[in-house]
PDB file of N, CA and C in Angstrom:
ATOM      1  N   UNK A   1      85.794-107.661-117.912  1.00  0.00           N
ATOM      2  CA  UNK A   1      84.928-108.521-117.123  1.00  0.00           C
ATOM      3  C   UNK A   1      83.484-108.081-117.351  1.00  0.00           C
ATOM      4  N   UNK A   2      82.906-109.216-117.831  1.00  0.00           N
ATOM      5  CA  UNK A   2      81.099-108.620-117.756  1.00  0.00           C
ATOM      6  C   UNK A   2      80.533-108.310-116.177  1.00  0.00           C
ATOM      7  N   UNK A   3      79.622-107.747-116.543  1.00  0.00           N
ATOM      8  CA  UNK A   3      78.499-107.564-115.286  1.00  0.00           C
ATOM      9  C   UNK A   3      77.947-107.924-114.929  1.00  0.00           C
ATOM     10  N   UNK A   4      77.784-109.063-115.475  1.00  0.00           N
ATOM     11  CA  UNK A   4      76.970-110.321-114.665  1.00  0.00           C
ATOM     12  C   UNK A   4      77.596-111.280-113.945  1.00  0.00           C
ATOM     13  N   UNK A   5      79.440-111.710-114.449  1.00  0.00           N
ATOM     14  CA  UNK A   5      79.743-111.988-113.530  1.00  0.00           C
ATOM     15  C   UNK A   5      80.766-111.738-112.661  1.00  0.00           C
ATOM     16  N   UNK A   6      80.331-110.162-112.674  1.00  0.00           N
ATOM     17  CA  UNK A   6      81.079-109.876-111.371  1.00  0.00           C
ATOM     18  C   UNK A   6      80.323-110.238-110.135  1.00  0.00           C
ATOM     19  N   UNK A   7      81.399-110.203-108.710  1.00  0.00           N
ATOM     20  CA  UNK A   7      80.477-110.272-107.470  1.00  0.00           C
ATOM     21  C   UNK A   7      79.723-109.360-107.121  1.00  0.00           C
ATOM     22  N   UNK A   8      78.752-109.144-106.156  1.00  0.00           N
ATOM     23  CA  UNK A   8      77.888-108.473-105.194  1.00  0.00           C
ATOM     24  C   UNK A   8      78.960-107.811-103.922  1.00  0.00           C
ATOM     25  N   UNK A   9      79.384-106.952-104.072  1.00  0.00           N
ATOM     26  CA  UNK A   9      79.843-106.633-102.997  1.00  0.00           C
ATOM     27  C   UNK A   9      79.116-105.319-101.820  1.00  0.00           C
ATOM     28  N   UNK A  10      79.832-105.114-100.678  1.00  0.00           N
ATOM     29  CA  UNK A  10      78.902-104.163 -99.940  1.00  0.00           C
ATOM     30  C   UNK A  10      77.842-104.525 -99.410  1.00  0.00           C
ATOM     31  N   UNK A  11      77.240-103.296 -98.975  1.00  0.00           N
ATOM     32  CA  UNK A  11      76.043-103.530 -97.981  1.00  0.00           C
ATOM     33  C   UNK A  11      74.572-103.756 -99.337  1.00  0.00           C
ATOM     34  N   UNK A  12      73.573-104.542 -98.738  1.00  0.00           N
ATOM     35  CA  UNK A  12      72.762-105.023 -99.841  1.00  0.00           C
ATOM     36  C   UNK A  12      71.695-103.573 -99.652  1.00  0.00           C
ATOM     37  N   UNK A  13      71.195-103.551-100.635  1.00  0.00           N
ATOM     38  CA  UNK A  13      70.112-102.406-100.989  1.00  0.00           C
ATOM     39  C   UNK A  13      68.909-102.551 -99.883  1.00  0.00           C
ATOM     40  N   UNK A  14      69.230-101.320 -99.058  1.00  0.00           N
ATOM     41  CA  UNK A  14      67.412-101.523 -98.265  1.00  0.00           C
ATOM     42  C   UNK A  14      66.068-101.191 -99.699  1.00  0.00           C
ATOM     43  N   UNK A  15      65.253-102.120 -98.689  1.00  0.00           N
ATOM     44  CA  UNK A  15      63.975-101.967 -99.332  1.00  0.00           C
ATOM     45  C   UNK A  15      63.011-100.363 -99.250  1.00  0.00           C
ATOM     46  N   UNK A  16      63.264 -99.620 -98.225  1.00  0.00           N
ATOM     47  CA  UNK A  16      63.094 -98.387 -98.333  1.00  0.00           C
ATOM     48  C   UNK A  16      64.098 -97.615 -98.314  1.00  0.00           C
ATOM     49  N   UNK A  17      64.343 -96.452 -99.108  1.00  0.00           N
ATOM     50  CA  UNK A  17      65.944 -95.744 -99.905  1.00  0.00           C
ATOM     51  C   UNK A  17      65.094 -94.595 -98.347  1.00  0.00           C
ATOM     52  N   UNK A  18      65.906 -94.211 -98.011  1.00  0.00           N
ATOM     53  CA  UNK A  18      66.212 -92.623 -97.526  1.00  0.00           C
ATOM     54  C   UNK A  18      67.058 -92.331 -97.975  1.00  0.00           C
ATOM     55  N   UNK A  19      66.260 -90.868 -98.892  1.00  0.00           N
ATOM     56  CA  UNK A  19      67.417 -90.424 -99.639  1.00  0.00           C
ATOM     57  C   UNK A  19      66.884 -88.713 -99.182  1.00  0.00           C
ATOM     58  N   UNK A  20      65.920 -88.380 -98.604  1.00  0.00           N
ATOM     59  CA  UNK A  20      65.755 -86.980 -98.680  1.00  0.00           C
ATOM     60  C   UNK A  20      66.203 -86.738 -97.097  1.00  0.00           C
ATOM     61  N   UNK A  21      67.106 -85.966 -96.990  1.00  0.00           N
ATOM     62  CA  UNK A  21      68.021 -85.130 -95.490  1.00  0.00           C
ATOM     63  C   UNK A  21      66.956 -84.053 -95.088  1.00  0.00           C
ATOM     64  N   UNK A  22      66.995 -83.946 -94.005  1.00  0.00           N
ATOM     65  CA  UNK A  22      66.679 -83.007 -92.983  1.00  0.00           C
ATOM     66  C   UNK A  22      67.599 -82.476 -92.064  1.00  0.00           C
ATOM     67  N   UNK A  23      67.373 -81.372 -91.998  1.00  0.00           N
ATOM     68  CA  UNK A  23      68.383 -80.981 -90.354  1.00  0.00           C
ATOM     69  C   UNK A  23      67.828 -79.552 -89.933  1.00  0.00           C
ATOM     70  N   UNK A  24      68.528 -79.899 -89.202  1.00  0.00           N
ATOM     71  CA  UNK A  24      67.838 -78.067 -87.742  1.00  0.00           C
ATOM     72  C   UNK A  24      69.229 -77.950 -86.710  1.00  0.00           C
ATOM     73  N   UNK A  25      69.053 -77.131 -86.633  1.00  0.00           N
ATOM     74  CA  UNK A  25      70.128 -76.580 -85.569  1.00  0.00           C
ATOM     75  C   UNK A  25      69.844 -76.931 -84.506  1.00  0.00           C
ATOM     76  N   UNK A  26      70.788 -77.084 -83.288  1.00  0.00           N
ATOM     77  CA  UNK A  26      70.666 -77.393 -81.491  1.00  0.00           C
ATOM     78  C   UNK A  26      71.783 -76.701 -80.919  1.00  0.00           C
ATOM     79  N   UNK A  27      71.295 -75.937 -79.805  1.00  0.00           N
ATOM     80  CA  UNK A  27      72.402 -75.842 -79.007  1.00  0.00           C
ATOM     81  C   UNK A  27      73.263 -77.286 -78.074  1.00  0.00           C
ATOM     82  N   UNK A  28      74.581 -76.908 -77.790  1.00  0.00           N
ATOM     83  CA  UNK A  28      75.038 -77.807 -76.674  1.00  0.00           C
ATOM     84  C   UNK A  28      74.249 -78.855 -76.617  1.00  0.00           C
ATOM     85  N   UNK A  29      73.303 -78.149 -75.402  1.00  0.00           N
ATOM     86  CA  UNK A  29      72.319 -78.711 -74.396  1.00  0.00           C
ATOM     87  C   UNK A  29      71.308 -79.460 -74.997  1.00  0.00           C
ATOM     88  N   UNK A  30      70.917 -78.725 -75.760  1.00  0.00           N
ATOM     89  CA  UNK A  30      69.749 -79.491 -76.301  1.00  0.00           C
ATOM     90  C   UNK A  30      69.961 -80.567 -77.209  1.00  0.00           C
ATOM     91  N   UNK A  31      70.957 -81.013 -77.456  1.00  0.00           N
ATOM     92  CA  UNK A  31      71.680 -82.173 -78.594  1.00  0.00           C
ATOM     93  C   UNK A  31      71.899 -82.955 -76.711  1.00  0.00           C
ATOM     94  N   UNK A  32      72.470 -82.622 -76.105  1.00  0.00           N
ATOM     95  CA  UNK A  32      73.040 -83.384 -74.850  1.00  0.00           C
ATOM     96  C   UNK A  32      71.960 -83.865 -74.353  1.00  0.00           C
ATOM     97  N   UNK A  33      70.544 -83.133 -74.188  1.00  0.00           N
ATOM     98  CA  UNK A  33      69.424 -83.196 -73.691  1.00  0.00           C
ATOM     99  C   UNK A  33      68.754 -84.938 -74.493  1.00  0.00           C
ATOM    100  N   UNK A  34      68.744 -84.155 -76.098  1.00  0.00           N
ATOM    101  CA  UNK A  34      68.330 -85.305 -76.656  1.00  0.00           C
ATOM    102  C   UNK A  34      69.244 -86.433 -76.784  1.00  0.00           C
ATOM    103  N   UNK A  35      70.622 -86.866 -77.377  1.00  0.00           N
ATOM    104  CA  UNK A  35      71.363 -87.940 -76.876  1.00  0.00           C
ATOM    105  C   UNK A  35      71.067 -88.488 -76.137  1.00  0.00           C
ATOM    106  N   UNK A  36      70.615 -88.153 -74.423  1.00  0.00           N
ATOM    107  CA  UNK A  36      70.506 -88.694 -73.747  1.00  0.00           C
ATOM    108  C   UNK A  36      69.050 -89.313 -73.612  1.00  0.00           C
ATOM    109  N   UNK A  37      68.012 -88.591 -73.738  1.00  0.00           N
ATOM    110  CA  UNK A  37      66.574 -89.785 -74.546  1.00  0.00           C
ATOM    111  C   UNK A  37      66.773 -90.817 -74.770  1.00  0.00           C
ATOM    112  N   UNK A  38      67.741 -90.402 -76.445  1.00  0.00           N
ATOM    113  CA  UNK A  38      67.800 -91.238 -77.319  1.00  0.00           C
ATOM    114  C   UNK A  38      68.570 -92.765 -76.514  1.00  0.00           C
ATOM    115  N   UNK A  39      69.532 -92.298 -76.116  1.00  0.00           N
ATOM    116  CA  UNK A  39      70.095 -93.330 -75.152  1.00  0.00           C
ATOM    117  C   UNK A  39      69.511 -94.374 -74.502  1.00  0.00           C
ATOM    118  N   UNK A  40      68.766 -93.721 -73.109  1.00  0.00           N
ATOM    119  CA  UNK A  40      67.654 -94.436 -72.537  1.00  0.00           C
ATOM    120  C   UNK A  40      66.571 -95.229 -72.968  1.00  0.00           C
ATOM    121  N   UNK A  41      66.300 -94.563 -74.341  1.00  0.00           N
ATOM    122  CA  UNK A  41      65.179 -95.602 -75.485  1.00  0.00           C
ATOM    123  C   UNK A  41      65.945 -96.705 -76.036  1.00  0.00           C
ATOM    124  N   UNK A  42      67.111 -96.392 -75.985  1.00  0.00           N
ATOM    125  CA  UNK A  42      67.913 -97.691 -76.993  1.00  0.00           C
ATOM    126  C   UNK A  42      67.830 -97.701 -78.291  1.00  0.00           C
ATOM    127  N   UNK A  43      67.760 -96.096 -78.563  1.00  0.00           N
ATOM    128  CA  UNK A  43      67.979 -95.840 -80.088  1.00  0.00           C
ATOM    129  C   UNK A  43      68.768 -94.984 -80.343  1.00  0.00           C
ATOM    130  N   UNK A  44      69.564 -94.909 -81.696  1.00  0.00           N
ATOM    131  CA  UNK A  44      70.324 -94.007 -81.680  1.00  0.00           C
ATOM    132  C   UNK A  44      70.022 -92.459 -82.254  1.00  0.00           C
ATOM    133  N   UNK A  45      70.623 -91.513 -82.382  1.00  0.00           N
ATOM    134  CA  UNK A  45      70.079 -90.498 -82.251  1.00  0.00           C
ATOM    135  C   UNK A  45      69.826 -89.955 -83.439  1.00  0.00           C
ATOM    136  N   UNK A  46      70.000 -90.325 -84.670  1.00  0.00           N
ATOM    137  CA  UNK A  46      68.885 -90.090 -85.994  1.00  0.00           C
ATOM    138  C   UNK A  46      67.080 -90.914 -85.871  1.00  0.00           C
ATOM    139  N   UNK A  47      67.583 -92.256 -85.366  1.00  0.00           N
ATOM    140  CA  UNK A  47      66.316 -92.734 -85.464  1.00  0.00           C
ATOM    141  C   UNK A  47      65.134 -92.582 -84.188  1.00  0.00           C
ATOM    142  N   UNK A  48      65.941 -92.035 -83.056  1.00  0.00           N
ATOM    143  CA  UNK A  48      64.936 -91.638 -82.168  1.00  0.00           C
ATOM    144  C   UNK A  48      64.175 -89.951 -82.516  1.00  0.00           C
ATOM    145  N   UNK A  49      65.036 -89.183 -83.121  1.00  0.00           N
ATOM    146  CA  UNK A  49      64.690 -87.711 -83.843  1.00  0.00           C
ATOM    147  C   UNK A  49      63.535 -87.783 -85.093  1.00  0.00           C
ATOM    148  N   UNK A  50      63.889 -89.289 -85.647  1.00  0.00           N
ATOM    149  CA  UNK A  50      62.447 -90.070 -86.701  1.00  0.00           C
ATOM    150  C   UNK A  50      61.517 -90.072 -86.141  1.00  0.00           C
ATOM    151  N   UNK A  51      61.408 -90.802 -84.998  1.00  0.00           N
ATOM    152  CA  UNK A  51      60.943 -91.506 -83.888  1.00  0.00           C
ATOM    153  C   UNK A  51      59.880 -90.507 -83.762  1.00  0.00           C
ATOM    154  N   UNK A  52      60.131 -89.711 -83.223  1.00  0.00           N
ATOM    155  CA  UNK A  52      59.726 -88.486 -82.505  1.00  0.00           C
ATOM    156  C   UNK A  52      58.774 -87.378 -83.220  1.00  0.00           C
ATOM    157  N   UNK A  53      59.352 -87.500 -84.452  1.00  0.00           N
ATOM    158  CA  UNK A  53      59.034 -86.390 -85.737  1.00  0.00           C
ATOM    159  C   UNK A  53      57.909 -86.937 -86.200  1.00  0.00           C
ATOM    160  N   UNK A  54      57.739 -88.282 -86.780  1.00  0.00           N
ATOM    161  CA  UNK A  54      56.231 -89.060 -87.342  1.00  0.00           C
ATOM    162  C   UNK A  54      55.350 -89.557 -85.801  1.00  0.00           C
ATOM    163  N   UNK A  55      55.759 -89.930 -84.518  1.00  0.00           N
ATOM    164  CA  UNK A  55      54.862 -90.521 -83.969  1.00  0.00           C
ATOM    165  C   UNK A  55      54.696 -89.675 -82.619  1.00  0.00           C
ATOM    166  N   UNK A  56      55.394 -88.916 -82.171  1.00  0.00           N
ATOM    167  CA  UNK A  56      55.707 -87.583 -81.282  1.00  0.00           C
ATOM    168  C   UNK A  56      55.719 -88.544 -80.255  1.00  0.00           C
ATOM    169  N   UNK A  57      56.119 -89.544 -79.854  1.00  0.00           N
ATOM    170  CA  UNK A  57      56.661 -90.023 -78.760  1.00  0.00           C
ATOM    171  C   UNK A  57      57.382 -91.123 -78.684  1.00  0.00           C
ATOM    172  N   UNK A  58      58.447 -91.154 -77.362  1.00  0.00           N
ATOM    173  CA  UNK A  58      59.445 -92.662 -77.838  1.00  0.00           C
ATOM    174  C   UNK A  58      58.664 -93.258 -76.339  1.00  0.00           C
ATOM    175  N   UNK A  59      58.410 -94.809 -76.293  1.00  0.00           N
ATOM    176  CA  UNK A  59      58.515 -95.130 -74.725  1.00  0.00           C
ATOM    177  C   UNK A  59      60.037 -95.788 -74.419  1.00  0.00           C
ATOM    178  N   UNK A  60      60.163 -95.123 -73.093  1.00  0.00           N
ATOM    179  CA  UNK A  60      62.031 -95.521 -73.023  1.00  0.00           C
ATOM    180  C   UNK A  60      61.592 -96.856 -72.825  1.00  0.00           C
ATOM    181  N   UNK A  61      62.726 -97.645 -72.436  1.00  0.00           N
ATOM    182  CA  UNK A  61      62.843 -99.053 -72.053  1.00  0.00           C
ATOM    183  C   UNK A  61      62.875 -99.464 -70.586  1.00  0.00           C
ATOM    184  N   UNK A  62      62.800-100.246 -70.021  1.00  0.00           N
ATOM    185  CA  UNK A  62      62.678 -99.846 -68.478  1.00  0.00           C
ATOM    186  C   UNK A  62      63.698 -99.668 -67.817  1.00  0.00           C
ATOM    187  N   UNK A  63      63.818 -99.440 -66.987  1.00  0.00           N
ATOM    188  CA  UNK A  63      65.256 -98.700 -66.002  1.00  0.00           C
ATOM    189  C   UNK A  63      65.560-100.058 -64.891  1.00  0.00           C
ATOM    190  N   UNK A  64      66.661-100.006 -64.211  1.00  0.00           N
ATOM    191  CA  UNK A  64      66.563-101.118 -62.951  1.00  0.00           C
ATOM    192  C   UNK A  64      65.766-101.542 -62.409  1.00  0.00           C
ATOM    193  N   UNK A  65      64.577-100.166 -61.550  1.00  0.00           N
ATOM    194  CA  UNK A  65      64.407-100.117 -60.769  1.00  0.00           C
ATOM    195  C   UNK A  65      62.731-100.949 -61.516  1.00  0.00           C
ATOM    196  N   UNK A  66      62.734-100.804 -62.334  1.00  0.00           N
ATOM    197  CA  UNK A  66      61.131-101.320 -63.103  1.00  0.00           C
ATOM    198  C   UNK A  66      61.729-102.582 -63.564  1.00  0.00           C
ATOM    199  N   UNK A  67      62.331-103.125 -63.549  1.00  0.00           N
ATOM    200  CA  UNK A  67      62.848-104.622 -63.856  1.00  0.00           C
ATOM    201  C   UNK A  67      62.485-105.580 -62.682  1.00  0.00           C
ATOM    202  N   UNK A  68      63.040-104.984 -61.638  1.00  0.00           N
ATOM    203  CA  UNK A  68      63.223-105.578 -60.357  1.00  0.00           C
ATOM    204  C   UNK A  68      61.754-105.720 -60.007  1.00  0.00           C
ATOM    205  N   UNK A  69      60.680-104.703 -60.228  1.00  0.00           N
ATOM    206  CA  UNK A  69      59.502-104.780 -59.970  1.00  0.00           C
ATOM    207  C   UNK A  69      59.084-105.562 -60.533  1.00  0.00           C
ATOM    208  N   UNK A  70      59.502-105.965 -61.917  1.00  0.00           N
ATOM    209  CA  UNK A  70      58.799-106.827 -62.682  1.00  0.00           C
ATOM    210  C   UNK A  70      59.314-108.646 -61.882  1.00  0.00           C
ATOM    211  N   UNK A  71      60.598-108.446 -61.591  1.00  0.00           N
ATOM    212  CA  UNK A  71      60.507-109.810 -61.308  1.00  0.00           C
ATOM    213  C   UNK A  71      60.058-109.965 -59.944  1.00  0.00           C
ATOM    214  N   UNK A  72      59.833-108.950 -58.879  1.00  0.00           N
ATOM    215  CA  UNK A  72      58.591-109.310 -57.923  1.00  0.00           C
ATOM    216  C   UNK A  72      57.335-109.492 -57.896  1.00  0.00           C
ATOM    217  N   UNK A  73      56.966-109.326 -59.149  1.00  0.00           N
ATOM    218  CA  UNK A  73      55.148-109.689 -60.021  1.00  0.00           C
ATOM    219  C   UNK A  73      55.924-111.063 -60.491  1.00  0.00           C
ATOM    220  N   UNK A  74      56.783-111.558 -60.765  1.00  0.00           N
ATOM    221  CA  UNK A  74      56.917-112.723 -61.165  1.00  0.00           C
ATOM    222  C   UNK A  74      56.600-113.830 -60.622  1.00  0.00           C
ATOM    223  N   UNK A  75      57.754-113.371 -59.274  1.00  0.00           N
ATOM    224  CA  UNK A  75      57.783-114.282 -58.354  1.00  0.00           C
ATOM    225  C   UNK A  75      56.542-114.737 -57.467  1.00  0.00           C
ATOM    226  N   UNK A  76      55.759-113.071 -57.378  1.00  0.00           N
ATOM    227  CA  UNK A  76      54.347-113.346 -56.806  1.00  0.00           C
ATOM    228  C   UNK A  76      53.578-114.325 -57.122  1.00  0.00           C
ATOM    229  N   UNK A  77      53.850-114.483 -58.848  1.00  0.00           N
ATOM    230  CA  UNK A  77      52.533-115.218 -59.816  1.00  0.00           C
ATOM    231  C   UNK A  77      52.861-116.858 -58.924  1.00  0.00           C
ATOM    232  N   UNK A  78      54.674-116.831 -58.680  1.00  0.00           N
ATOM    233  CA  UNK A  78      54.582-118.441 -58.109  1.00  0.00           C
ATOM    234  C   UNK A  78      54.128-118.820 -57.045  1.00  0.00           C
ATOM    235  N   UNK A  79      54.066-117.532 -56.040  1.00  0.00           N
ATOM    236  CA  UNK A  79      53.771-117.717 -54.833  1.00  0.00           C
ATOM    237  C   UNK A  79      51.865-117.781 -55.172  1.00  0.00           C
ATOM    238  N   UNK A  80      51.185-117.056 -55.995  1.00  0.00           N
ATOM    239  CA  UNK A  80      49.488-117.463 -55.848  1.00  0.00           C
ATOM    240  C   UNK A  80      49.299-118.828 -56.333  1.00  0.00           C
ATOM    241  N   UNK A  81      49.987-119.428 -57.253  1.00  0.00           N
ATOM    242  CA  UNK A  81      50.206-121.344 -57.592  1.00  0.00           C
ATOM    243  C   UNK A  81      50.020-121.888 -56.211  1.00  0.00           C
ATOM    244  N   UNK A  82      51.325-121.574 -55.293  1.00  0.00           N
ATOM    245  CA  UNK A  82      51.544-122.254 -54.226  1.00  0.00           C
ATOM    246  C   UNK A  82      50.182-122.146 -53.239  1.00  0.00           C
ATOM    247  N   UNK A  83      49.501-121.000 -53.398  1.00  0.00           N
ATOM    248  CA  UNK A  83      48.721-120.651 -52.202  1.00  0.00           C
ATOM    249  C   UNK A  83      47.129-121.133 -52.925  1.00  0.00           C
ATOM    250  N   UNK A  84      47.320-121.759 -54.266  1.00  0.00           N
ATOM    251  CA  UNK A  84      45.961-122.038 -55.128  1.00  0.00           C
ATOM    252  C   UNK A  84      46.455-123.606 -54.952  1.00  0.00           C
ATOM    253  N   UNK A  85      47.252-123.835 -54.675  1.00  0.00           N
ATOM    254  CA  UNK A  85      47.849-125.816 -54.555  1.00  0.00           C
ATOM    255  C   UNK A  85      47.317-125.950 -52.628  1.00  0.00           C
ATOM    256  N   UNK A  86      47.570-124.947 -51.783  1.00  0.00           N
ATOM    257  CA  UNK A  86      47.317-124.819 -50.708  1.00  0.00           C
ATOM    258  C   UNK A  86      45.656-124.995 -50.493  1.00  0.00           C
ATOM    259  N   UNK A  87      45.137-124.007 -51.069  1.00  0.00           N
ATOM    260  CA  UNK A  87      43.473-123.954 -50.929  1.00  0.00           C
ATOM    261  C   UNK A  87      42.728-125.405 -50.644  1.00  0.00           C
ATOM    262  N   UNK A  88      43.471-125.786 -52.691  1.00  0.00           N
ATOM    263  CA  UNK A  88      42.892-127.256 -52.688  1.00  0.00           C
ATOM    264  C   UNK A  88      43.167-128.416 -51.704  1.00  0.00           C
ATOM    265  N   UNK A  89      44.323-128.213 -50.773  1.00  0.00           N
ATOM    266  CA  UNK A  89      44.291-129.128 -50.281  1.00  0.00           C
ATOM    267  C   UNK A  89      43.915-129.029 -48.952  1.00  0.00           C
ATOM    268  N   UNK A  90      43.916-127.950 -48.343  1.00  0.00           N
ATOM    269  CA  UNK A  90      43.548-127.402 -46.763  1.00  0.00           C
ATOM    270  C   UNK A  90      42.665-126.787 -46.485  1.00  0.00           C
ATOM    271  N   UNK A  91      41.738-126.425 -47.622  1.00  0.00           N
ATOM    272  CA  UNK A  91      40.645-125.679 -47.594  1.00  0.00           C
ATOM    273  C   UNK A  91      40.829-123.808 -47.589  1.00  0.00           C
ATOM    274  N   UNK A  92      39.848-123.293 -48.277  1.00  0.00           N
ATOM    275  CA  UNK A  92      39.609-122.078 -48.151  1.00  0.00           C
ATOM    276  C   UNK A  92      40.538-121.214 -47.568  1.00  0.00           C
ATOM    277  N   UNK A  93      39.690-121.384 -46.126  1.00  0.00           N
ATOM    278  CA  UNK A  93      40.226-120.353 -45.044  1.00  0.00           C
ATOM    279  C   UNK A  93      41.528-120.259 -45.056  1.00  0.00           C
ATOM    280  N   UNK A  94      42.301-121.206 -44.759  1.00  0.00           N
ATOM    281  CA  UNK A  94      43.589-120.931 -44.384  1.00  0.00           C
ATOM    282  C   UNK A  94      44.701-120.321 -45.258  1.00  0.00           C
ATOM    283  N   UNK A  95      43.975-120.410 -46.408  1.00  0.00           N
ATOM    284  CA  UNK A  95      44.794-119.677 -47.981  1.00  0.00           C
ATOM    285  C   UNK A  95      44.424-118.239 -47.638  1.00  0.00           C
ATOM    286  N   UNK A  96      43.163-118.038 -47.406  1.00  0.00           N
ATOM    287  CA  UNK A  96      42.844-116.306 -47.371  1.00  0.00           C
ATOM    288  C   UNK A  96      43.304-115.552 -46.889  1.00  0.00           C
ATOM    289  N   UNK A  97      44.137-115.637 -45.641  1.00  0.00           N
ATOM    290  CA  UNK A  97      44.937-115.244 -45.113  1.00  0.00           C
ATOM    291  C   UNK A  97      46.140-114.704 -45.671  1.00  0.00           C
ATOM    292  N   UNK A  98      46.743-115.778 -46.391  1.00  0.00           N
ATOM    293  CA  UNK A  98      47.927-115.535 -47.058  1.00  0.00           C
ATOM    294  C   UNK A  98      47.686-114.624 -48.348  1.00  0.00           C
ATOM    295  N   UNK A  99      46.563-115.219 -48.861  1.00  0.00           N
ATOM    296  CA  UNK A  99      46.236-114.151 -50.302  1.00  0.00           C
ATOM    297  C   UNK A  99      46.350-112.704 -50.154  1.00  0.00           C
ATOM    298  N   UNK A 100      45.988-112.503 -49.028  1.00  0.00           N
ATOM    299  CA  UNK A 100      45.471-110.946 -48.499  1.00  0.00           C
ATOM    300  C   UNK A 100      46.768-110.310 -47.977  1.00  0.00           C
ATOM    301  N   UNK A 101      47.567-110.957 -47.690  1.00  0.00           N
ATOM    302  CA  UNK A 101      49.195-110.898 -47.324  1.00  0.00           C
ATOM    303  C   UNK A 101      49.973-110.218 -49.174  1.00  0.00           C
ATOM    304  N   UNK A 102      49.430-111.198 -49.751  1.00  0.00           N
ATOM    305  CA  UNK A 102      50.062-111.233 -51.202  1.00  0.00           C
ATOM    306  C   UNK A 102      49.262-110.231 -52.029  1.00  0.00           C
ATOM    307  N   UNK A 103      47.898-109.825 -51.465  1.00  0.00           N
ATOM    308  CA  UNK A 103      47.356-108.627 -52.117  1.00  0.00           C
ATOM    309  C   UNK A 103      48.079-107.497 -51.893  1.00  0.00           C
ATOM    310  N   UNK A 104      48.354-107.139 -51.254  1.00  0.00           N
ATOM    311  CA  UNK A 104      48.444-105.909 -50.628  1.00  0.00           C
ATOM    312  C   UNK A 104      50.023-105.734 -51.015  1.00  0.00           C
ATOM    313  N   UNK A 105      51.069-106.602 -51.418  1.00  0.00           N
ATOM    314  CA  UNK A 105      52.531-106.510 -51.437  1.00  0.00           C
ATOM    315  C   UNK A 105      52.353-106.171 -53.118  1.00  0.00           C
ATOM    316  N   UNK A 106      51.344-106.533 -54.033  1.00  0.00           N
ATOM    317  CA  UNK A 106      50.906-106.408 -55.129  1.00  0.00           C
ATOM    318  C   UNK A 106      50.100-104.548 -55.233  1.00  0.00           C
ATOM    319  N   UNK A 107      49.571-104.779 -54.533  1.00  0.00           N
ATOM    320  CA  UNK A 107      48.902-103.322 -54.236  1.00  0.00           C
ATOM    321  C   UNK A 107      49.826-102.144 -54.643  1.00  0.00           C
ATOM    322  N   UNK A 108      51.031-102.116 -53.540  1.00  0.00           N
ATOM    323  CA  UNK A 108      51.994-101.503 -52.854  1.00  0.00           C
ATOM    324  C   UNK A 108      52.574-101.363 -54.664  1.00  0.00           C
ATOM    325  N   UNK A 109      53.059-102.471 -55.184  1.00  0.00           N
ATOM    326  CA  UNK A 109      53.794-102.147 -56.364  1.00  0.00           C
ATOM    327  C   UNK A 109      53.095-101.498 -57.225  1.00  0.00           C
ATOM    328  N   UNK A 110      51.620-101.585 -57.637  1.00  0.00           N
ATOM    329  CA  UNK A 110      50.967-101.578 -58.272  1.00  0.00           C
ATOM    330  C   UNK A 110      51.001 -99.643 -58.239  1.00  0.00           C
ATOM    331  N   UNK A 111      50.887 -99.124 -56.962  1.00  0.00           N
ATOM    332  CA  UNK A 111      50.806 -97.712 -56.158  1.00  0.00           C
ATOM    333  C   UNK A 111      51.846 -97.067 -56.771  1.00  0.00           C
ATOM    334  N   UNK A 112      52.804 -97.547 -56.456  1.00  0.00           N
ATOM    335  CA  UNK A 112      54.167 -96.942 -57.286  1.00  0.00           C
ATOM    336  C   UNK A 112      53.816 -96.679 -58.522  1.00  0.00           C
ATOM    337  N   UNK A 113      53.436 -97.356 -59.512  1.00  0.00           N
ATOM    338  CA  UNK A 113      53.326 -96.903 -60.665  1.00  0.00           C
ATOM    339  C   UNK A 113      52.071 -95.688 -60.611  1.00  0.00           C
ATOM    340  N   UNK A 114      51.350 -95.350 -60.131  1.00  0.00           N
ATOM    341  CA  UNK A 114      50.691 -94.880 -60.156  1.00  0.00           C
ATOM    342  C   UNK A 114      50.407 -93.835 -60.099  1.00  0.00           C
ATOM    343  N   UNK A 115      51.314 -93.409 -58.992  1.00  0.00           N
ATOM    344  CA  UNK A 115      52.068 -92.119 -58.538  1.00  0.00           C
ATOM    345  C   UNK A 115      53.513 -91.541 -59.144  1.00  0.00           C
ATOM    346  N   UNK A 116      53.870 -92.968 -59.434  1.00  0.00           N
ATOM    347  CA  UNK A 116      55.703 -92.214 -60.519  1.00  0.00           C
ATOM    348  C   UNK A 116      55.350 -91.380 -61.584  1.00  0.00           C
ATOM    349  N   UNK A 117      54.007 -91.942 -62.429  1.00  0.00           N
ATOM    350  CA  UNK A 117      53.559 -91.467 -63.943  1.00  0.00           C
ATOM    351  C   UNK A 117      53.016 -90.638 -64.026  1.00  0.00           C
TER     352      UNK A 117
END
């Protein structure tokens, strides 16, 4: 059979080869330590050890508890619509009230981060 027409089989050629290995020793812990990083970033544990080695930091991905925050900045954004549809039609004052209600619940989240980091 020639070689031209045989098939292509296998995985296709990356465009960058890694071909030169590295390694270092870990105890236990410190492989358990890092796994678990690597985990939380959502990478696995050669490419978060890359990760780490050229750019010296991973940012993890967010956790529950920063999700949930995020969709109470969400929901906020609908509630300042509602209270900017309010203004226009009832005037000023009676929105300011509420804004200042919605500042401060924004504040509060805003604080958290501030102090977690």
């Amino acid at each position: 059979m020639n070689n031209q027409t045989r098939k292509s089989t296998g995985r296709p050629a990356q465009p960058i080869k890694r071909d030169k290995p590295m390694g270092f020793r870990l105890t236990a812990s410190e492989r358990f330590i890092i796994k678990q990083k690597a985990e939380r970033a959502g990478m696995s544990l050669t490419a978060y050890l890359r990760h780490m080695a050229i750019h010296g930091k991973v940012i993890d991905r967010l956790n529950e508890e920063d999700r949930e925050n995020i969709r109470q900045l969400i929901k906020m954004t609908n509630e300042i619509h509602e209270l900017v549809v309010l203004a226009d039609k009832e005037g000023m004052v009676k929105a300011i009230f509420q804004f200042e209600g919605l500042r401060y619940r924004i504040d509060n989240l805003i604080d958290q981060y501030n102090y977690d980091k």
